[in-house]
C-alpha atoms as a PDB file:
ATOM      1  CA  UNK A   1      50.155 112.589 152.148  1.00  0.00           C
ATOM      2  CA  UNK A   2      53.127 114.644 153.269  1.00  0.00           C
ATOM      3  CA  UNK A   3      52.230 117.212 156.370  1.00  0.00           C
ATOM      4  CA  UNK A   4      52.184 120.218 153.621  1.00  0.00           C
ATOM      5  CA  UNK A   5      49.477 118.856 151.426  1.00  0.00           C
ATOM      6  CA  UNK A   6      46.335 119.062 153.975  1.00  0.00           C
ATOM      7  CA  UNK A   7      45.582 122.483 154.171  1.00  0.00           C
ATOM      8  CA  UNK A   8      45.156 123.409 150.666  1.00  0.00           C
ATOM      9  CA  UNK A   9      43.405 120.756 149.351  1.00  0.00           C
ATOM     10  CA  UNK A  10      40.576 120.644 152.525  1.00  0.00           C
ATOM     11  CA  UNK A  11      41.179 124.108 153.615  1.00  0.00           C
ATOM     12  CA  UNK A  12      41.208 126.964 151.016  1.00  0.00           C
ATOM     13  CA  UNK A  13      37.814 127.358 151.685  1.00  0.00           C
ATOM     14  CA  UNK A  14      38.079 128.268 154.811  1.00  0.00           C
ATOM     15  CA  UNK A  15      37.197 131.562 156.540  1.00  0.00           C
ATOM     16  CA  UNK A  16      40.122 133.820 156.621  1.00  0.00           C
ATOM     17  CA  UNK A  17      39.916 134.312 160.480  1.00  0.00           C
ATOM     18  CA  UNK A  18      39.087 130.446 161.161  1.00  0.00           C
ATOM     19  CA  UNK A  19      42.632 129.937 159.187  1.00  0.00           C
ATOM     20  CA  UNK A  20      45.822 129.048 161.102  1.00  0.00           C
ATOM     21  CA  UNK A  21      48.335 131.328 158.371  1.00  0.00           C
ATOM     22  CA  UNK A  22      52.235 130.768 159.403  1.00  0.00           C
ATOM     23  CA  UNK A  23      54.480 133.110 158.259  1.00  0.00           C
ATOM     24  CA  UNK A  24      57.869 131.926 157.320  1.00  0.00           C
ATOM     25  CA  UNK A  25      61.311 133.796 157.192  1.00  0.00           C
ATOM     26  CA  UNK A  26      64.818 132.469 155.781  1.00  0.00           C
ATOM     27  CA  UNK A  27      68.703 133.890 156.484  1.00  0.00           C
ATOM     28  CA  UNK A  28      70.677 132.404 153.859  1.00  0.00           C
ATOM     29  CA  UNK A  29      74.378 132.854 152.803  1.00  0.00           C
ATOM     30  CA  UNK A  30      73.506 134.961 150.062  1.00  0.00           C
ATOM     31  CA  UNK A  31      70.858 136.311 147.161  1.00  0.00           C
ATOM     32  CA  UNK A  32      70.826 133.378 145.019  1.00  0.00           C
ATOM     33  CA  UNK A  33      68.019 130.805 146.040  1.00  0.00           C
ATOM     34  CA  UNK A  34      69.408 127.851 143.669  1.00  0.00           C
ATOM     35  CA  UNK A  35      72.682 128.085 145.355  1.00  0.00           C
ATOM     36  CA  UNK A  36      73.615 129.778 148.651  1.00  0.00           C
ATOM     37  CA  UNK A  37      72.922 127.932 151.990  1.00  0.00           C
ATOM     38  CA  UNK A  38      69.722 128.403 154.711  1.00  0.00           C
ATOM     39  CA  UNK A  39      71.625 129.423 157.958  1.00  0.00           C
ATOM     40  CA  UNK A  40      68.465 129.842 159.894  1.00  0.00           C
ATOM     41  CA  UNK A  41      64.484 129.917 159.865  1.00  0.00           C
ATOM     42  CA  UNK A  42      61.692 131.076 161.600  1.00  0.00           C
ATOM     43  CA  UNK A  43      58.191 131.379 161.648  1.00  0.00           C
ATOM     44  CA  UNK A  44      55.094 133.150 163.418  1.00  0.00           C
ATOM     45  CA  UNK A  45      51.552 131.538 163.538  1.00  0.00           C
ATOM     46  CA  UNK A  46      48.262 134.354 162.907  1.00  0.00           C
ATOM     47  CA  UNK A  47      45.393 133.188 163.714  1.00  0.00           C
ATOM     48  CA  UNK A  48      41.719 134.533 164.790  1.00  0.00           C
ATOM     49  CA  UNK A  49      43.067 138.229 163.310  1.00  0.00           C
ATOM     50  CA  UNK A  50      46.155 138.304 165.848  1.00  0.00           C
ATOM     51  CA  UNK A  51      49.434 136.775 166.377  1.00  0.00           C
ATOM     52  CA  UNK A  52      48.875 133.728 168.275  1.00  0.00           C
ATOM     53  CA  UNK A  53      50.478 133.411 171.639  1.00  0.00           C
ATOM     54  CA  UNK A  54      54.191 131.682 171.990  1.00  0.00           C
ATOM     55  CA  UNK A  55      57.362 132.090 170.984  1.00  0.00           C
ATOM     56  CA  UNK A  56      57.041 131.017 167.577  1.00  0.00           C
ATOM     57  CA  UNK A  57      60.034 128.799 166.013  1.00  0.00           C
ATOM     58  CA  UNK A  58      63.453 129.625 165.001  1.00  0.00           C
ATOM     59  CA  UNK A  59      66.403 127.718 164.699  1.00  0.00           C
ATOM     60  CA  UNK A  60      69.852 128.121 163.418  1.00  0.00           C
ATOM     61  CA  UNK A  61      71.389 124.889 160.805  1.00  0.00           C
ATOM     62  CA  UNK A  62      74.595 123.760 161.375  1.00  0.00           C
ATOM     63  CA  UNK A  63      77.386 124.613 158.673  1.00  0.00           C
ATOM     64  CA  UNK A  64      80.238 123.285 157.842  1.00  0.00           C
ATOM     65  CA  UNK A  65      82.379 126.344 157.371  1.00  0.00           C
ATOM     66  CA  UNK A  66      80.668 130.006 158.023  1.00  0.00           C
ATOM     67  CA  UNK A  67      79.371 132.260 155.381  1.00  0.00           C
ATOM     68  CA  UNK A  68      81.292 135.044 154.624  1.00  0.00           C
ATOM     69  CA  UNK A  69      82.072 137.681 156.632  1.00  0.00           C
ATOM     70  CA  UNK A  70      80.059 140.548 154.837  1.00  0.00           C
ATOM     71  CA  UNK A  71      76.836 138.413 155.156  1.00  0.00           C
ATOM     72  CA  UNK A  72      77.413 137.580 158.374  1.00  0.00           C
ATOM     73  CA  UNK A  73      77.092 141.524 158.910  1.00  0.00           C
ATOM     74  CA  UNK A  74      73.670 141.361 157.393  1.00  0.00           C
ATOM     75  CA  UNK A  75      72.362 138.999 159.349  1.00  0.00           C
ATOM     76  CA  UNK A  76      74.697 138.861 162.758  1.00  0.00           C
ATOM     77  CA  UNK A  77      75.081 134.952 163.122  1.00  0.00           C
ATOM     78  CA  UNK A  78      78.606 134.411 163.471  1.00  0.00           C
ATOM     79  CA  UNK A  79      80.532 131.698 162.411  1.00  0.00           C
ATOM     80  CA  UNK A  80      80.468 130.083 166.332  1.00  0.00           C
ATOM     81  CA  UNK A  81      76.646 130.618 166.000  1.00  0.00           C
ATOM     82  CA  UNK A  82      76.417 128.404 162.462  1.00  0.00           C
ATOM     83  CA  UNK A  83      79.153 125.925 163.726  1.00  0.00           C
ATOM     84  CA  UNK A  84      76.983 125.202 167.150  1.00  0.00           C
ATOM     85  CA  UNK A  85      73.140 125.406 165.245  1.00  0.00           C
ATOM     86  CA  UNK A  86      70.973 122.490 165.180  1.00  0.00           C
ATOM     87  CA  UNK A  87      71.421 119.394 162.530  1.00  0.00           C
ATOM     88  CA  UNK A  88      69.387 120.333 159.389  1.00  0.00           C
ATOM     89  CA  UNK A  89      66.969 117.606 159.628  1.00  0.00           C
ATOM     90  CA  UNK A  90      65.988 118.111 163.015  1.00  0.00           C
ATOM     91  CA  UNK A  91      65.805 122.153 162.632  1.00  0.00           C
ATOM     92  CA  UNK A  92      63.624 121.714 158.888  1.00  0.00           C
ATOM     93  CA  UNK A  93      62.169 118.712 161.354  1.00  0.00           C
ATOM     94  CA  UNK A  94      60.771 121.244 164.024  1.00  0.00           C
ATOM     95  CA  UNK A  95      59.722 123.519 161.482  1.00  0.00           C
ATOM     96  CA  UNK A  96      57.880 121.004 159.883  1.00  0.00           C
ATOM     97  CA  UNK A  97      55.942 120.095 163.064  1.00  0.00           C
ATOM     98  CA  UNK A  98      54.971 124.179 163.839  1.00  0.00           C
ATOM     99  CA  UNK A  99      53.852 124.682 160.357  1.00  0.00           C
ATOM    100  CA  UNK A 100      51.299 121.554 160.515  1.00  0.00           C
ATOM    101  CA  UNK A 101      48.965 121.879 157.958  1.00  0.00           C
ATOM    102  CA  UNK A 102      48.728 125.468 157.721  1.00  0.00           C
ATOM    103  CA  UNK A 103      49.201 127.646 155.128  1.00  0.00           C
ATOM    104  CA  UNK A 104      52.983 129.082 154.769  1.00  0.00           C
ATOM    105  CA  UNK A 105      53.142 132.127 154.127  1.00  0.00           C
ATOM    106  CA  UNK A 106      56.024 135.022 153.470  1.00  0.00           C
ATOM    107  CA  UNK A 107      57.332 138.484 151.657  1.00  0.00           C
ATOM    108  CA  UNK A 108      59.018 137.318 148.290  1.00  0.00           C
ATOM    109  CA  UNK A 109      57.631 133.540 149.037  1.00  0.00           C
ATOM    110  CA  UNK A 110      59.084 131.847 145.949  1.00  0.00           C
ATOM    111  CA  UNK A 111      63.052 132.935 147.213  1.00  0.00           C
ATOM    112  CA  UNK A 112      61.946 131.330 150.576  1.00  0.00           C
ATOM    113  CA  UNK A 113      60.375 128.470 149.095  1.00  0.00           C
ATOM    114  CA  UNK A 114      63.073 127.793 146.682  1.00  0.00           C
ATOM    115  CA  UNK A 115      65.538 127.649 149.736  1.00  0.00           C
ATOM    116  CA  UNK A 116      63.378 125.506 152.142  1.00  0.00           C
ATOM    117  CA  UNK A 117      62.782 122.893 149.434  1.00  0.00           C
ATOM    118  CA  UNK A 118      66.106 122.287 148.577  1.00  0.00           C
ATOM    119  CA  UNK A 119      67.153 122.484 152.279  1.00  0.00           C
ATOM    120  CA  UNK A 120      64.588 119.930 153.073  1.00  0.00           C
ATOM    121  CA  UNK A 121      65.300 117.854 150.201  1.00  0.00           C
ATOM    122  CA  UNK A 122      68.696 117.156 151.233  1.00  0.00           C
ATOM    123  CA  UNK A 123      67.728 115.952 154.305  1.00  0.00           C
ATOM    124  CA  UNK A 124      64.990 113.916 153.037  1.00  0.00           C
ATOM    125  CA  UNK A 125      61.931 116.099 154.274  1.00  0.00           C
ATOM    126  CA  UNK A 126      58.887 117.281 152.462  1.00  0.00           C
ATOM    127  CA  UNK A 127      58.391 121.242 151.737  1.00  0.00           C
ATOM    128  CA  UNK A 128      55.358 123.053 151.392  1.00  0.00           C
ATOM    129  CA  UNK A 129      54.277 123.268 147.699  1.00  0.00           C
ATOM    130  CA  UNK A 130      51.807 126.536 147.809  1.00  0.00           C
ATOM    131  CA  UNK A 131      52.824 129.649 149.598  1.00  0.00           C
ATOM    132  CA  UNK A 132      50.951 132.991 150.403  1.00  0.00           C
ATOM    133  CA  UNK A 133      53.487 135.512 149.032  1.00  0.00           C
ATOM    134  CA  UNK A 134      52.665 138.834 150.857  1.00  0.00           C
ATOM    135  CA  UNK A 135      54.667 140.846 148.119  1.00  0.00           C
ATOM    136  CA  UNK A 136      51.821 140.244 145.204  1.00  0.00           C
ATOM    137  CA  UNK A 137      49.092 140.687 148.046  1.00  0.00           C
ATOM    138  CA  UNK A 138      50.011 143.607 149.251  1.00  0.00           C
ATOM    139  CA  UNK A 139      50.082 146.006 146.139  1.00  0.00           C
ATOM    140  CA  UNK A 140      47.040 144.182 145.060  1.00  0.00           C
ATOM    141  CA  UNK A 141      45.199 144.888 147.889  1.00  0.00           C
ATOM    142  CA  UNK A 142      47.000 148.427 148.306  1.00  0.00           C
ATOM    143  CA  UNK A 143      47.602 149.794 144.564  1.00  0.00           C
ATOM    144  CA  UNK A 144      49.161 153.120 143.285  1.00  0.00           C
ATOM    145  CA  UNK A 145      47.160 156.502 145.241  1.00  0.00           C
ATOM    146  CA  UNK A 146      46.783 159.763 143.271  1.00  0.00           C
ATOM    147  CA  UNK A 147      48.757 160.653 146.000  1.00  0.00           C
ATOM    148  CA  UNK A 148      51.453 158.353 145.917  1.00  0.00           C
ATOM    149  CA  UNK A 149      54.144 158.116 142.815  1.00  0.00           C
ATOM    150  CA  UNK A 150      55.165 154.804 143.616  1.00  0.00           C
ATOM    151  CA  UNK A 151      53.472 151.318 145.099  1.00  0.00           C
ATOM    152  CA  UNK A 152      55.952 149.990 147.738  1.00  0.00           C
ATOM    153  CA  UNK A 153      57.860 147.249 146.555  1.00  0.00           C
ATOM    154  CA  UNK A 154      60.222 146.364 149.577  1.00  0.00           C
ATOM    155  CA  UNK A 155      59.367 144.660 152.672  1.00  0.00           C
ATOM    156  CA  UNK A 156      60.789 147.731 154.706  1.00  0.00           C
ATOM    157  CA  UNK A 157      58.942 149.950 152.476  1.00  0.00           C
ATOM    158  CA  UNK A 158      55.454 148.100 154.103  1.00  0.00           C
ATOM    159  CA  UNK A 159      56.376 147.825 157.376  1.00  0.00           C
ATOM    160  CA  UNK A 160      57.099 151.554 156.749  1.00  0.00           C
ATOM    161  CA  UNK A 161      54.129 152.321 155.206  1.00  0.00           C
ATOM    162  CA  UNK A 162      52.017 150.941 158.235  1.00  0.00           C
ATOM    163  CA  UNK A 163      54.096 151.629 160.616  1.00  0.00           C
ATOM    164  CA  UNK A 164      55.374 148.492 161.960  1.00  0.00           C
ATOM    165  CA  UNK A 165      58.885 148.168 163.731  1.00  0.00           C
ATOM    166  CA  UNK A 166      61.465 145.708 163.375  1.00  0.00           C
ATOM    167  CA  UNK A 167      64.194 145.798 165.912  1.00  0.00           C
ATOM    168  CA  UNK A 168      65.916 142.461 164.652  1.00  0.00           C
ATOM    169  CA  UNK A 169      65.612 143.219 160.955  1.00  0.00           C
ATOM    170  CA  UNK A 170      67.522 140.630 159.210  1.00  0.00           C
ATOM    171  CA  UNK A 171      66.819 138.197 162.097  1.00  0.00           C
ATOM    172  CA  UNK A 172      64.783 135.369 160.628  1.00  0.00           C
ATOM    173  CA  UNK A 173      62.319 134.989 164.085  1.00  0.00           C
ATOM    174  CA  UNK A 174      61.911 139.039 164.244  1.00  0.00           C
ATOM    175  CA  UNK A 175      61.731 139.343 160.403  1.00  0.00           C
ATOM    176  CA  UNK A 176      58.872 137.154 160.502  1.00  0.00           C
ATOM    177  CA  UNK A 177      56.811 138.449 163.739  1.00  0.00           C
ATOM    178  CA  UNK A 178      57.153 141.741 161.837  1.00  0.00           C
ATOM    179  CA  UNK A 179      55.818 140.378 158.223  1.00  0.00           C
ATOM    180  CA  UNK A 180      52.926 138.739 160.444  1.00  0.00           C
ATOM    181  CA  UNK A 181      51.861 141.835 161.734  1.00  0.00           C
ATOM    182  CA  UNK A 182      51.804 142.893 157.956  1.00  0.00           C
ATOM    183  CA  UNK A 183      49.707 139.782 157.265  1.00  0.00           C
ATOM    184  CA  UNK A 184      47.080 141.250 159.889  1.00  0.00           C
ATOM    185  CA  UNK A 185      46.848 144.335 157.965  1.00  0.00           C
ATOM    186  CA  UNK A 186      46.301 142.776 154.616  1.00  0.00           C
ATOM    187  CA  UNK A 187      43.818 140.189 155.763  1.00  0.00           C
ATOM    188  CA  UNK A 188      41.887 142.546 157.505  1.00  0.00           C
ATOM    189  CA  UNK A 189      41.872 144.679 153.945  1.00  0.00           C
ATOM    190  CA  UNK A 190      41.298 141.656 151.683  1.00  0.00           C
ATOM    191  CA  UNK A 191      38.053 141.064 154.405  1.00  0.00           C
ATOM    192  CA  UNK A 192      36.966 144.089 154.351  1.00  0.00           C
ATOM    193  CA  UNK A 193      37.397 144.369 149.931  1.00  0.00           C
ATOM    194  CA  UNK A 194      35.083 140.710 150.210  1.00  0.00           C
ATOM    195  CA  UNK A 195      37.952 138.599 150.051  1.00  0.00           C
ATOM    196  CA  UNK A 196      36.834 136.279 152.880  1.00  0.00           C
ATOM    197  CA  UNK A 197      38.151 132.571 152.656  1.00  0.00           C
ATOM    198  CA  UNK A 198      41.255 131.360 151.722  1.00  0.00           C
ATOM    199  CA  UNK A 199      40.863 130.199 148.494  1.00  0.00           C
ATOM    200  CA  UNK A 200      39.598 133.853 147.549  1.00  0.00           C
ATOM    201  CA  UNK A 201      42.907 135.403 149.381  1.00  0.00           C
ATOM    202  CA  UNK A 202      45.352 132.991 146.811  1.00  0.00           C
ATOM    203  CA  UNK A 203      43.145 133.800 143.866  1.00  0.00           C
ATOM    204  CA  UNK A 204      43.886 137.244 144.715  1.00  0.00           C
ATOM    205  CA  UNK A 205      47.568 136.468 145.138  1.00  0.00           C
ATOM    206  CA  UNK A 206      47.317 134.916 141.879  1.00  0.00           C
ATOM    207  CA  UNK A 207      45.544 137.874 139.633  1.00  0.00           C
ATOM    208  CA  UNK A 208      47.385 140.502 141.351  1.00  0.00           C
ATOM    209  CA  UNK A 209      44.193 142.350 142.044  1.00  0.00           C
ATOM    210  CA  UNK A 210      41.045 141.204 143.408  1.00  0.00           C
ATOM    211  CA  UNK A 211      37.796 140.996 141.669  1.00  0.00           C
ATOM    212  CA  UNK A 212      34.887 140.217 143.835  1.00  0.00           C
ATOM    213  CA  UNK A 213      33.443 137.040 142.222  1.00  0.00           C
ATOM    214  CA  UNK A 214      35.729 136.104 139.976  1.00  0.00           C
ATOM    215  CA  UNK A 215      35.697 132.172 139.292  1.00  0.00           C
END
């Protein structure tokens, strides 16, 4: 069994607090998942209804030659930065080791997911097969208010929408401690709706709404 397979076979019934949920974030050299190149990761472990304690994990991957220099403006690692990250196995390696058995989670999951697996694949490694993504959550949980013309849609929109601050937006270790905080919010809402293990928290992911329940 590879180190991704544990948790959702002998954990989705889990209580959403007693959970260990790590929330995963991806800079790549561009928009298209099947092709452009992970330049760095990082990820943020929740736990117990807070962030747990620690630095989380981030690394930048090596690269041959930089990405270009309008996406280097997006996400500010320079072309010294790439040259001098880690070796991809041992940063997809370390990543690996944080995210244990847990479950991954991010905002737009399959793009992230897409890009970790074929990272990972080159280098040999297994990738998680079943994400949490936190943009069909988060409407689900949150839908359309009389009040409201539109649902949010963007990650920034969220984080605006509860307040949450990003200084290193675009960062892959500060987008992620940001999207955990948004985790917090919607676990504590998918809780409070009855939504209570997390089996019942992917089966809302899945439906795109949740119906206390359902089978």
């Amino acid at each position: 069994m590879h180190p991704f397979a544990g948790w959702f076979g002998n954990r989705r019934s889990s209580g959403v607090r007693a959970a260990r949920w790590v929330v995963i974030d991806c800079e790549t050299s561009g928009l298209d998942p099947a092709r452009d190149r992970l330049l760095s990761v990082g990820a943020v472990s929740v736990r117990a209804g807070r962030i747990e304690a620690g630095p989380g994990y981030g690394a930048v991957l090596r690269q041959q030659s930089p990405s270009d220099a309008a996406n280097i403006l997006i996400h500010g690692i320079g072309g010294e930065a790439q040259a001098l990250g880690l070796a991809a196995r041992q940063a997809l390696e370390g990543l690996g080791a944080f995210l244990g058995d847990s479950v991954p989670v991010a905002f737009h999951a399959p793009f992230d997911a897409q890009v970790l697996h074929r990272a990972m694949k080159a280098v040999k490694l297994e990738s998680p097969r079943r994400w949490l993504d936190l943009a069909r959550v988060a409407p689900a949980l949150f839908p359309k208010s009389p009040s409201s013309r539109t649902v949010p849609r963007a990650l920034d929109d969220w984080l605006e929408k509860f307040e949450i601050e990003c200084d290193a937006r675009h960062d892959a270790l500060g987008d992620a401690y940001a999207t955990a905080q948004l985790l917090l919010v919607l676990l504590a809402e998918a809780e409070r709706q009855g939504a209570g293990t997390v089996d019942e928290v992917l089966r809302l992911e899945r439906s795109g709404r949740w119906l206390p329940g359902a089978g």
